[in-house]
PDB file of N, CA and C in Angstrom:
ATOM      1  N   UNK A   1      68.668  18.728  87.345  1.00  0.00           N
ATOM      2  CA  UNK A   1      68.045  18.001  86.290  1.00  0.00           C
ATOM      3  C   UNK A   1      69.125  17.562  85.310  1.00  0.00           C
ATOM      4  N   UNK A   2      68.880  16.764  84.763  1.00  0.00           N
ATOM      5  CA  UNK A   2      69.796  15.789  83.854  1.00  0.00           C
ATOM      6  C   UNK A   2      69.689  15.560  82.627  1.00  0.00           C
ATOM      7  N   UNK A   3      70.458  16.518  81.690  1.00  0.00           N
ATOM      8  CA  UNK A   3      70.053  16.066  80.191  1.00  0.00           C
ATOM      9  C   UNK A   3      70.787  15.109  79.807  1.00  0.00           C
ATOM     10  N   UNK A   4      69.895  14.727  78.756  1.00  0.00           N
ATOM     11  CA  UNK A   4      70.880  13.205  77.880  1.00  0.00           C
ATOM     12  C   UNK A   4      70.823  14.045  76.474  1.00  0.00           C
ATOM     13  N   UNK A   5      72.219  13.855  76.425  1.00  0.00           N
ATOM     14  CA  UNK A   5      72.455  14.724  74.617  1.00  0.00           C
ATOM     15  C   UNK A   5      71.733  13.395  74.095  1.00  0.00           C
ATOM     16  N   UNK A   6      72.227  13.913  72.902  1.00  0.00           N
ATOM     17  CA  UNK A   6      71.287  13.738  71.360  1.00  0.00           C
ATOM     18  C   UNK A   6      72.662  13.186  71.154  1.00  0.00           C
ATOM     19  N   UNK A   7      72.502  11.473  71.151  1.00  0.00           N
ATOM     20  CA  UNK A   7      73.549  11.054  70.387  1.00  0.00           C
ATOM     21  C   UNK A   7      72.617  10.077  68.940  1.00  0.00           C
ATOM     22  N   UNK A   8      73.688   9.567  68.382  1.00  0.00           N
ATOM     23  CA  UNK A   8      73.115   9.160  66.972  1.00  0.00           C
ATOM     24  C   UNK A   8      72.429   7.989  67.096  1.00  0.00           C
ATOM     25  N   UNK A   9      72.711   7.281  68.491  1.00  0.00           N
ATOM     26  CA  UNK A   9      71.965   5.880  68.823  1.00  0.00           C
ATOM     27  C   UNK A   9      70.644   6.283  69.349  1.00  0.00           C
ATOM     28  N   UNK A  10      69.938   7.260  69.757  1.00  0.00           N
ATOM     29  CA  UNK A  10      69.118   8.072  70.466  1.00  0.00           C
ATOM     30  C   UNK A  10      68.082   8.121  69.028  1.00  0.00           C
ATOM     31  N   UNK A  11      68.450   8.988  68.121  1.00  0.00           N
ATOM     32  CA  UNK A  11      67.736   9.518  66.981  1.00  0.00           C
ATOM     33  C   UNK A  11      67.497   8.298  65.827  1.00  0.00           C
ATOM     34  N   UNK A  12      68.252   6.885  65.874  1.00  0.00           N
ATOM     35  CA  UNK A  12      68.308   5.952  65.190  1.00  0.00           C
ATOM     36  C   UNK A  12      66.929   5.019  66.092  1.00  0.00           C
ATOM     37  N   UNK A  13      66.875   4.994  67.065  1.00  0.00           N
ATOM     38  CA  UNK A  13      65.906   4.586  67.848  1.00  0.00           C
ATOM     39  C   UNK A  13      64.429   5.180  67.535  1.00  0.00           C
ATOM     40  N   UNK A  14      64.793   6.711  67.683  1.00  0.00           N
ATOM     41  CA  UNK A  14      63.179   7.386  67.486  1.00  0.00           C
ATOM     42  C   UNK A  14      62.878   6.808  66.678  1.00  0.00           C
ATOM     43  N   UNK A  15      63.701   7.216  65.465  1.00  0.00           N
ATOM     44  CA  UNK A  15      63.327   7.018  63.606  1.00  0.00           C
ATOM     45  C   UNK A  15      63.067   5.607  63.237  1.00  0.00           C
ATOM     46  N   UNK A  16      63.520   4.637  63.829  1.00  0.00           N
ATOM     47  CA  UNK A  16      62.665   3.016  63.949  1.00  0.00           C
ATOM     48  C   UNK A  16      61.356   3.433  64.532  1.00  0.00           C
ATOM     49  N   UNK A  17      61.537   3.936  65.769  1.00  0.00           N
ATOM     50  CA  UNK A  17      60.199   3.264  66.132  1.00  0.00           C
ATOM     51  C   UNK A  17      59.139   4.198  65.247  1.00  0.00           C
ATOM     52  N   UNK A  18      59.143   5.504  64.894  1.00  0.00           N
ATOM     53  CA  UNK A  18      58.375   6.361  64.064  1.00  0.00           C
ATOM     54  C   UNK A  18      58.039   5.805  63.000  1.00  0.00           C
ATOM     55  N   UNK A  19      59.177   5.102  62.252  1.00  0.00           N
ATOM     56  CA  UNK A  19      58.683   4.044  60.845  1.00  0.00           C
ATOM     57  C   UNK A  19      57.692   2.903  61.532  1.00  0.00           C
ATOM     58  N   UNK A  20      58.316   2.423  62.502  1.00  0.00           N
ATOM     59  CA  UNK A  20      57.200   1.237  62.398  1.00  0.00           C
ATOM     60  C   UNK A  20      55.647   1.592  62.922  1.00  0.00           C
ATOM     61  N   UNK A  21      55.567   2.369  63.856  1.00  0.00           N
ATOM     62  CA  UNK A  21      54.319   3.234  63.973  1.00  0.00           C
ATOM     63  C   UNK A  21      53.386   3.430  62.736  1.00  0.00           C
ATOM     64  N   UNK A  22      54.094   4.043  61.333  1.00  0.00           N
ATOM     65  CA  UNK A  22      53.586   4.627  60.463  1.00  0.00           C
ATOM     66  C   UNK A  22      53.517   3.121  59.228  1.00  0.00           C
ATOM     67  N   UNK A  23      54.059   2.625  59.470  1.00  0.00           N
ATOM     68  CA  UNK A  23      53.996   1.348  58.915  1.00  0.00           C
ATOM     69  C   UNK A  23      52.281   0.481  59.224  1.00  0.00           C
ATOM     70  N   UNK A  24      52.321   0.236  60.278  1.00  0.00           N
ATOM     71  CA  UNK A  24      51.673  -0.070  61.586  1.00  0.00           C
ATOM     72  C   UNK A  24      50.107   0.524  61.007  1.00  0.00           C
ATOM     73  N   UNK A  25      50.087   1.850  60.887  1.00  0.00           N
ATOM     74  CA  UNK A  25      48.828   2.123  60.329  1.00  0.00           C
ATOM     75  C   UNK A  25      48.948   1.969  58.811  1.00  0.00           C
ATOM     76  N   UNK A  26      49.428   1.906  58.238  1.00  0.00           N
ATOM     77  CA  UNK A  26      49.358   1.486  56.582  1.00  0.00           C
ATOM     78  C   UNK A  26      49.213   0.560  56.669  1.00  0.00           C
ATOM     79  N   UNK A  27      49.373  -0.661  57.537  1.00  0.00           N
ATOM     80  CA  UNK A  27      48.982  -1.784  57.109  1.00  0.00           C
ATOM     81  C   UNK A  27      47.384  -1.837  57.838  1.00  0.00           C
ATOM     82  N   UNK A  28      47.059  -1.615  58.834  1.00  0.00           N
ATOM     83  CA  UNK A  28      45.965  -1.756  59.213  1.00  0.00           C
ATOM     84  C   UNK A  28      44.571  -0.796  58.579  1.00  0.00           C
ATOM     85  N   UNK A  29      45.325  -0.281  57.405  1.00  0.00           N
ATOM     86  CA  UNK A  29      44.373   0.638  56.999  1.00  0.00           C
ATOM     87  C   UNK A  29      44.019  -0.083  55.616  1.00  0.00           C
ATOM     88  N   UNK A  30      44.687  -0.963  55.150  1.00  0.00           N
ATOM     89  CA  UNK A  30      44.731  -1.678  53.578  1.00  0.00           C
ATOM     90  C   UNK A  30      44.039  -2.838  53.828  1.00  0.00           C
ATOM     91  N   UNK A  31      42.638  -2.435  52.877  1.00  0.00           N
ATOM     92  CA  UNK A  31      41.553  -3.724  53.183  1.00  0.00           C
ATOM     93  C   UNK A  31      41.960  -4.969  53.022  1.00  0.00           C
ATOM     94  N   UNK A  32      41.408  -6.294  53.786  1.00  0.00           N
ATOM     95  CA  UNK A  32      41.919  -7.913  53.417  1.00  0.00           C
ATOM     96  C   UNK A  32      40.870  -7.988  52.226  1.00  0.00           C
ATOM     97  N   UNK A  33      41.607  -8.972  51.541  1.00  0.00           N
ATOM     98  CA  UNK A  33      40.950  -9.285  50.091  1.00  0.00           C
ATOM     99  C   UNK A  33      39.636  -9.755  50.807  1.00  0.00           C
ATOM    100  N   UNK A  34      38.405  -9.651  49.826  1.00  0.00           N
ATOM    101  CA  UNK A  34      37.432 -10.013  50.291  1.00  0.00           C
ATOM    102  C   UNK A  34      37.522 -11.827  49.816  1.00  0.00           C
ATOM    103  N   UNK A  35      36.496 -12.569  50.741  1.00  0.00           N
ATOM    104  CA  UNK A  35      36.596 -14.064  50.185  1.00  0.00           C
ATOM    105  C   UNK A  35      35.607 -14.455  49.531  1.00  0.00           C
ATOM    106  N   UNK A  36      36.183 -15.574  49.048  1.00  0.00           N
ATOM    107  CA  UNK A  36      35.684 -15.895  47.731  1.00  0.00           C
ATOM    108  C   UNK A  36      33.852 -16.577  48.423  1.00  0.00           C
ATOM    109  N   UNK A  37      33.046 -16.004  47.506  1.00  0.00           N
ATOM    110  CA  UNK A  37      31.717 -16.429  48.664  1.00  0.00           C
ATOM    111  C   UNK A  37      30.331 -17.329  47.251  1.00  0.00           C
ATOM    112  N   UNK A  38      29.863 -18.092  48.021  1.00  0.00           N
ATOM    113  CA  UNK A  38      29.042 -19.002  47.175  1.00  0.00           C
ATOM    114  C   UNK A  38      28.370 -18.503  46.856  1.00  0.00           C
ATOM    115  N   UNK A  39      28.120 -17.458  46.846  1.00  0.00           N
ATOM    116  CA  UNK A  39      26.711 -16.639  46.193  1.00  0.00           C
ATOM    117  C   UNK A  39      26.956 -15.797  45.334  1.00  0.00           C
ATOM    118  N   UNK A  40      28.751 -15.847  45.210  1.00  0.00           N
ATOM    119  CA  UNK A  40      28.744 -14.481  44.138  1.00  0.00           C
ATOM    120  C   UNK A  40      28.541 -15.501  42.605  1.00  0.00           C
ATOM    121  N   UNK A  41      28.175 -14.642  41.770  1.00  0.00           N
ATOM    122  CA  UNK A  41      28.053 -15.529  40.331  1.00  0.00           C
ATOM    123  C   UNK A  41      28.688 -16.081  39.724  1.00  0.00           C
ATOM    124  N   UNK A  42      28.868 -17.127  39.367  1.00  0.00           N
ATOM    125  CA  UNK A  42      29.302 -17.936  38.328  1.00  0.00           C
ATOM    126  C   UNK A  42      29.883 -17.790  36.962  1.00  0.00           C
ATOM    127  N   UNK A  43      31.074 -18.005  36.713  1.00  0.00           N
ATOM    128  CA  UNK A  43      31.215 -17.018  35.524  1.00  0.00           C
ATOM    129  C   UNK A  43      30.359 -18.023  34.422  1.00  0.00           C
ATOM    130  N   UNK A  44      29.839 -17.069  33.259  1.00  0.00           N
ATOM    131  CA  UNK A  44      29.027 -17.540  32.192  1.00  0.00           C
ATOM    132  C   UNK A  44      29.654 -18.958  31.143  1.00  0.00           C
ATOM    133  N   UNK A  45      28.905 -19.329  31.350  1.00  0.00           N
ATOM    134  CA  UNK A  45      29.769 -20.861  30.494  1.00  0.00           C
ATOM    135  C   UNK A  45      30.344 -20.397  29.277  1.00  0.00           C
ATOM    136  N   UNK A  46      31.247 -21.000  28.923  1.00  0.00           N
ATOM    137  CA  UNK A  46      31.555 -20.348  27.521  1.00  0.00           C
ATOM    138  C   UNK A  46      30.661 -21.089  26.234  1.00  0.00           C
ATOM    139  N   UNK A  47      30.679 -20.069  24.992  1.00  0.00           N
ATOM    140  CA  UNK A  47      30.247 -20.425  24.101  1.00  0.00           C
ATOM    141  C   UNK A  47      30.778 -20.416  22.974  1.00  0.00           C
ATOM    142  N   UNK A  48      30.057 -21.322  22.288  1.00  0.00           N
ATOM    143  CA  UNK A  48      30.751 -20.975  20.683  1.00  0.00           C
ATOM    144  C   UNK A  48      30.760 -19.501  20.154  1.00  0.00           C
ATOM    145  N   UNK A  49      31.553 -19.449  18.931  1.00  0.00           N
ATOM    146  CA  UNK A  49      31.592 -18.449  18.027  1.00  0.00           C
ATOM    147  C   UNK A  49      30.733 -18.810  17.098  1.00  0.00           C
ATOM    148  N   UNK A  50      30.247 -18.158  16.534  1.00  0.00           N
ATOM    149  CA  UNK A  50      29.224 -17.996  15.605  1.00  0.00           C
ATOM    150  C   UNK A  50      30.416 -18.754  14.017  1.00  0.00           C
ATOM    151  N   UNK A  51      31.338 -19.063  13.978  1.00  0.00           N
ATOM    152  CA  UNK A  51      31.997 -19.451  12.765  1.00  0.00           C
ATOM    153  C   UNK A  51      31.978 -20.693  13.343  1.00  0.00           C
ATOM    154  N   UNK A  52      32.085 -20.924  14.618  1.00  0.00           N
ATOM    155  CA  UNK A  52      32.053 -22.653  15.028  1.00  0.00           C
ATOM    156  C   UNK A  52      30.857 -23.152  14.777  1.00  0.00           C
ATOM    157  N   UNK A  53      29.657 -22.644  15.188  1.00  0.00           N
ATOM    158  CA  UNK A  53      28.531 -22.829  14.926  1.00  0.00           C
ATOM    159  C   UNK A  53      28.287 -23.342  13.359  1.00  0.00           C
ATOM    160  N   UNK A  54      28.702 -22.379  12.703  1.00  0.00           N
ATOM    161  CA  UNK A  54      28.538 -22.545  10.803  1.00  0.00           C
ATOM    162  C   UNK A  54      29.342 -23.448  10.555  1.00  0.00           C
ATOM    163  N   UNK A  55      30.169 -23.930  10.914  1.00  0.00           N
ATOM    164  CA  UNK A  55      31.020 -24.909  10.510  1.00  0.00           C
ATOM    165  C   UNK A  55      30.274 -26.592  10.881  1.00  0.00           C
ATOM    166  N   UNK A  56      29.959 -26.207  12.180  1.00  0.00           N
ATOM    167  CA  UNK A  56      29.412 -27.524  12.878  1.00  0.00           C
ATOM    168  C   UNK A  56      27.750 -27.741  12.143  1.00  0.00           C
ATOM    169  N   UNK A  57      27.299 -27.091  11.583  1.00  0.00           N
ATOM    170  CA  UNK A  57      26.293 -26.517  10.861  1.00  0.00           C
ATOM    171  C   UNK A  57      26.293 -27.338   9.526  1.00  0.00           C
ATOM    172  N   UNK A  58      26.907 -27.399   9.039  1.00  0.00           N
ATOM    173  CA  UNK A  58      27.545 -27.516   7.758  1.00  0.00           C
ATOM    174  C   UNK A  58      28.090 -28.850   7.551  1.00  0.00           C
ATOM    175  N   UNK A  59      29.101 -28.963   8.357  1.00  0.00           N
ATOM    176  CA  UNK A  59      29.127 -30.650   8.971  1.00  0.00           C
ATOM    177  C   UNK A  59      28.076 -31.036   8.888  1.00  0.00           C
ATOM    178  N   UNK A  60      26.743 -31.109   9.580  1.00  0.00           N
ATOM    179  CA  UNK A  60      26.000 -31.977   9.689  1.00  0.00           C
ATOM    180  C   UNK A  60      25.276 -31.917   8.389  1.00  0.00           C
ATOM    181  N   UNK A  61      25.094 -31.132   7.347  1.00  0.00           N
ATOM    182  CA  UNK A  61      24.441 -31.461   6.233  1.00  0.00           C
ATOM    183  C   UNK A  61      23.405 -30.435   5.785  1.00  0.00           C
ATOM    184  N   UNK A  62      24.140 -29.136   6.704  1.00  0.00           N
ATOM    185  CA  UNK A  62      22.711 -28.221   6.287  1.00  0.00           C
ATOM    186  C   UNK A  62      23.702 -26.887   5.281  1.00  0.00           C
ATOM    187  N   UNK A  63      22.710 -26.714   4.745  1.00  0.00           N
ATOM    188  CA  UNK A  63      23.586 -25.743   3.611  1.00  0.00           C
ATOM    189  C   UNK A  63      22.569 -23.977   3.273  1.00  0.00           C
ATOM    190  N   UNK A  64      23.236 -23.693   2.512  1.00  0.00           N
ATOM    191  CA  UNK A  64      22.392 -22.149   2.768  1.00  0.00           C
ATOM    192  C   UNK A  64      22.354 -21.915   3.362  1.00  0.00           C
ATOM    193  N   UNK A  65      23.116 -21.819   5.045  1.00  0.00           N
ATOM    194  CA  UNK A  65      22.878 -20.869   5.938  1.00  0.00           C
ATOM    195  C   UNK A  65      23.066 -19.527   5.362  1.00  0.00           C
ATOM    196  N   UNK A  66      21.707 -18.796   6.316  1.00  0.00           N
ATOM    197  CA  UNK A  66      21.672 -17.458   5.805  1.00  0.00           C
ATOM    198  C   UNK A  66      21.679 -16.832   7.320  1.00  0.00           C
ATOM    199  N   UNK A  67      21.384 -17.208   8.051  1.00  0.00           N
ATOM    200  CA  UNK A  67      21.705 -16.375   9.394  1.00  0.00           C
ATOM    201  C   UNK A  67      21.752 -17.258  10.344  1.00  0.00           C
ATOM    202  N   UNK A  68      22.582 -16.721  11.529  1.00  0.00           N
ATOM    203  CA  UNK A  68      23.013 -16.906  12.458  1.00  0.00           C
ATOM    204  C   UNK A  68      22.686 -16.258  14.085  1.00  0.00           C
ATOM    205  N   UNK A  69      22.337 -16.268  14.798  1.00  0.00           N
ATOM    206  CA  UNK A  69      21.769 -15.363  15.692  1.00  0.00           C
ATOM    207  C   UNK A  69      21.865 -15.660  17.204  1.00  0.00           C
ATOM    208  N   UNK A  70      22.530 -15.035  18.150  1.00  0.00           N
ATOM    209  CA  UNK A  70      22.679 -15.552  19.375  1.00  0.00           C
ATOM    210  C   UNK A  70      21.528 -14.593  20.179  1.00  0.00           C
ATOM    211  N   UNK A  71      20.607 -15.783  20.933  1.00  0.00           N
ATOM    212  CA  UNK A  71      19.583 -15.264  21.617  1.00  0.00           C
ATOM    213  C   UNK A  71      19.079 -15.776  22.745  1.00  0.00           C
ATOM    214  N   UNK A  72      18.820 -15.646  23.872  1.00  0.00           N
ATOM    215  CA  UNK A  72      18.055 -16.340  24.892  1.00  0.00           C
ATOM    216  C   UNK A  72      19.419 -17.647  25.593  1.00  0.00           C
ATOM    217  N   UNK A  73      20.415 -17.325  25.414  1.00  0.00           N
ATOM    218  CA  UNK A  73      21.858 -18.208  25.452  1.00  0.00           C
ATOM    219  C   UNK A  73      21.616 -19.829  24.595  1.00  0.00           C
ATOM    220  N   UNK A  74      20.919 -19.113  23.158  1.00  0.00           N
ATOM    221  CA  UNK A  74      21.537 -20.334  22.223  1.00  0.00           C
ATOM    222  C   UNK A  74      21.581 -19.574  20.982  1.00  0.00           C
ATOM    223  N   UNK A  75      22.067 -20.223  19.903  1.00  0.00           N
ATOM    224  CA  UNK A  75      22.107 -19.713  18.782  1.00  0.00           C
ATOM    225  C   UNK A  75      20.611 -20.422  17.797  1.00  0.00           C
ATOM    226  N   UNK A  76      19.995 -19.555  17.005  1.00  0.00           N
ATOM    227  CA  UNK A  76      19.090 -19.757  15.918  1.00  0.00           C
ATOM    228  C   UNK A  76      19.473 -19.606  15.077  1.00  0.00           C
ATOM    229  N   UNK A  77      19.393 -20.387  14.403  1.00  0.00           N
ATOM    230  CA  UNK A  77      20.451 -20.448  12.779  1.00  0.00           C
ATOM    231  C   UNK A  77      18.967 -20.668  11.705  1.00  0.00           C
ATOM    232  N   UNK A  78      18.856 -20.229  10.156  1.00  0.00           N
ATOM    233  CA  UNK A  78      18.182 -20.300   9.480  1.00  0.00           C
ATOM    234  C   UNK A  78      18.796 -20.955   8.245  1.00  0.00           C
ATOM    235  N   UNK A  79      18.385 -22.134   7.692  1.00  0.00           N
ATOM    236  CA  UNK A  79      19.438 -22.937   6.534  1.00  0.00           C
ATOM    237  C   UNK A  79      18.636 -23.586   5.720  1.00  0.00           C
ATOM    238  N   UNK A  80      19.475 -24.816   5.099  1.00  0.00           N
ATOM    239  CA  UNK A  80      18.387 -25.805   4.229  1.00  0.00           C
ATOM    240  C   UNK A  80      19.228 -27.153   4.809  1.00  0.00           C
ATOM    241  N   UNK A  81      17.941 -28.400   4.832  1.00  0.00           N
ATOM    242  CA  UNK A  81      18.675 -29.306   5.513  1.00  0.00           C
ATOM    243  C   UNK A  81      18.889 -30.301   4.365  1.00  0.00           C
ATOM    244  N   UNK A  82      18.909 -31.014   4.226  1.00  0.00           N
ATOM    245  CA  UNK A  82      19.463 -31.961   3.165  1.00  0.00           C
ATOM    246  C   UNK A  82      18.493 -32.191   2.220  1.00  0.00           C
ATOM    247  N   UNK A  83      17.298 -32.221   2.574  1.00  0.00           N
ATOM    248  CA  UNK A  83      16.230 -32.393   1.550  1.00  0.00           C
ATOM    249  C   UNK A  83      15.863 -30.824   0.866  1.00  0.00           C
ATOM    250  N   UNK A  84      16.582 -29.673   1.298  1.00  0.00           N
ATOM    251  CA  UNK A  84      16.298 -28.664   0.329  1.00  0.00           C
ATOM    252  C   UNK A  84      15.307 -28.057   1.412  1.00  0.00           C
ATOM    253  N   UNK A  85      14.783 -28.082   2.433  1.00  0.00           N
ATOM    254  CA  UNK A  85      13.563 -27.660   3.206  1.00  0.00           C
ATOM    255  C   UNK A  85      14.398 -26.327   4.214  1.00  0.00           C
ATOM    256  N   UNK A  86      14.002 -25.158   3.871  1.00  0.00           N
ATOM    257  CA  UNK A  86      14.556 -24.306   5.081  1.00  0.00           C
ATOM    258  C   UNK A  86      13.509 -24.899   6.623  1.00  0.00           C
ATOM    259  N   UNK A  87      14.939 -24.660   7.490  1.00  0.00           N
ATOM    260  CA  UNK A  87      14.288 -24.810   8.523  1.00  0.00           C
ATOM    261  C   UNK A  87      15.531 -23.350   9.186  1.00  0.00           C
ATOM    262  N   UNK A  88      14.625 -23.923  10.735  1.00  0.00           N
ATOM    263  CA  UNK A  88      15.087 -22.981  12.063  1.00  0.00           C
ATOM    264  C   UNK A  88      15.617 -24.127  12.885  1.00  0.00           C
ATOM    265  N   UNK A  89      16.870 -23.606  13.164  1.00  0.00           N
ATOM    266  CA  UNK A  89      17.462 -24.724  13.891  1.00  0.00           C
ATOM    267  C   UNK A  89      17.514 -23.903  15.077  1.00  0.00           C
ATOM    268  N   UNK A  90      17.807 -24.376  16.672  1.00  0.00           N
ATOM    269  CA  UNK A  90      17.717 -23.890  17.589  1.00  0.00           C
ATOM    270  C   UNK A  90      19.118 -24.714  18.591  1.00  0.00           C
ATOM    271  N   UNK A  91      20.422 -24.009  18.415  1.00  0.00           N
ATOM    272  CA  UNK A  91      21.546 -24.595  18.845  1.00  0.00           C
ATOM    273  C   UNK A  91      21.691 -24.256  20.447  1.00  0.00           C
ATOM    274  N   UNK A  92      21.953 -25.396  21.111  1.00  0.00           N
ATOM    275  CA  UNK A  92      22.755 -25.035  22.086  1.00  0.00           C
ATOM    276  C   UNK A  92      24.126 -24.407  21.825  1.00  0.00           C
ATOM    277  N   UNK A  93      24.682 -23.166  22.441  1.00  0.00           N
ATOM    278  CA  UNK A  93      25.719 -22.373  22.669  1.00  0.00           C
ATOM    279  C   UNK A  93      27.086 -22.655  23.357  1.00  0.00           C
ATOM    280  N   UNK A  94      26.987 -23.391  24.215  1.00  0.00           N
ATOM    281  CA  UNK A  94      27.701 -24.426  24.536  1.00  0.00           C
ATOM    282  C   UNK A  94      28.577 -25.792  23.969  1.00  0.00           C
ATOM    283  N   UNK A  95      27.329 -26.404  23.451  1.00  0.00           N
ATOM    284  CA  UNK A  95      27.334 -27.811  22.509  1.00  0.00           C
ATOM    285  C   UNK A  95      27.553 -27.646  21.583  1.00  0.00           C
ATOM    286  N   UNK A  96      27.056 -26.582  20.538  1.00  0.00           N
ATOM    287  CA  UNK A  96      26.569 -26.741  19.715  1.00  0.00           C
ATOM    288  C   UNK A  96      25.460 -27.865  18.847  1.00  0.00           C
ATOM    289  N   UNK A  97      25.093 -28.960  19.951  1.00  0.00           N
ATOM    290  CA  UNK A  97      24.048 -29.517  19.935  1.00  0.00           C
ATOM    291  C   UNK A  97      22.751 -28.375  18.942  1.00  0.00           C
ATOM    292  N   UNK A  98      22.218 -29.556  18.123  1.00  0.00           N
ATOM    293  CA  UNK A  98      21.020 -28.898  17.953  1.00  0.00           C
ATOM    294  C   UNK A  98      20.164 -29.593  18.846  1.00  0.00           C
ATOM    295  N   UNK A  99      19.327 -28.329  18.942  1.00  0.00           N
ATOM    296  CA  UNK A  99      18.184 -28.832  20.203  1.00  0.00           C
ATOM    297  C   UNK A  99      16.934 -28.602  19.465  1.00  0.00           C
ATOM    298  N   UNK A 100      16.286 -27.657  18.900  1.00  0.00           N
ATOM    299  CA  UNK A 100      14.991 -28.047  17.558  1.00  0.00           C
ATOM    300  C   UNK A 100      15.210 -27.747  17.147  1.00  0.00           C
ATOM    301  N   UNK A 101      14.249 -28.318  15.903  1.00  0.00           N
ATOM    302  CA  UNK A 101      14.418 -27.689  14.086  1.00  0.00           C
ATOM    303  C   UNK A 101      12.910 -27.549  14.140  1.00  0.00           C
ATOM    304  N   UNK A 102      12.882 -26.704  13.253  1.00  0.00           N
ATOM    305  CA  UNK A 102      11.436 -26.053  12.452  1.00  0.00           C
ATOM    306  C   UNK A 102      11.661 -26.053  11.080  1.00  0.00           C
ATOM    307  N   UNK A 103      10.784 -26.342  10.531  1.00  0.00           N
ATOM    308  CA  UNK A 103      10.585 -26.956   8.771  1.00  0.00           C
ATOM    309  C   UNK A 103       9.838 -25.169   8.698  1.00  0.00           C
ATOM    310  N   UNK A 104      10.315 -24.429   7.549  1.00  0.00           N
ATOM    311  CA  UNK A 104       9.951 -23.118   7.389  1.00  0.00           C
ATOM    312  C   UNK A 104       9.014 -23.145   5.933  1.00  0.00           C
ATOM    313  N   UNK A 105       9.446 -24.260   5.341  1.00  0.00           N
ATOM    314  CA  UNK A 105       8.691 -24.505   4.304  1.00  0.00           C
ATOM    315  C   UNK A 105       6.811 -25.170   4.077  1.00  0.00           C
TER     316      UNK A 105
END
């Protein structure tokens, strides 16, 4: 029978192929990113800040705001509009569009 010593080209061989083996399962063990899929949600539109709101508010001619309120994804604001009449304004969050007013008076 026939031994083959242990030379350093012998043990440089194992120790490759042992790394790539162990390599080999680390990679096949590390999940693929999942893809991007049409059903996952939408991120939320952005909205104003409640100081953009009062400002854009204010611009248009309404004064005394006394509150501000984000609800149902718009803002309800409570003010006086140019003639002195509190109303309820009902802002888009987005736009800041007003979308109704209510006369409170």
């Amino acid at each position: 029978m026939q031994r083959f010593p242990h030379t350093p080209r012998r043990h440089l061989i194992a120790l490759a192929a042992g790394a790539a083996l162990v390599l080999g399962i680390a990679q096949a063990q590390t999940p693929a990113p999942a893809p991007a899929s049409a059903t996952a949600a939408a991120p939320a539109a952005a909205r104003l800040t409640i100081r953009d709101i009062y400002d854009r508010m204010e611009a248009a001619g309404y004064r005394d705001i006394r509150e501000i309120e984000y609800s149902s994804g718009r803002y309800e604001v409570e003010a006086r509009n140019a003639q002195g009449q509190r109303v309820k304004l009902y802002v888009n969050a987005a736009t800041g569009a007003v979308e109704r007013t209510r006369t409170r008076d």
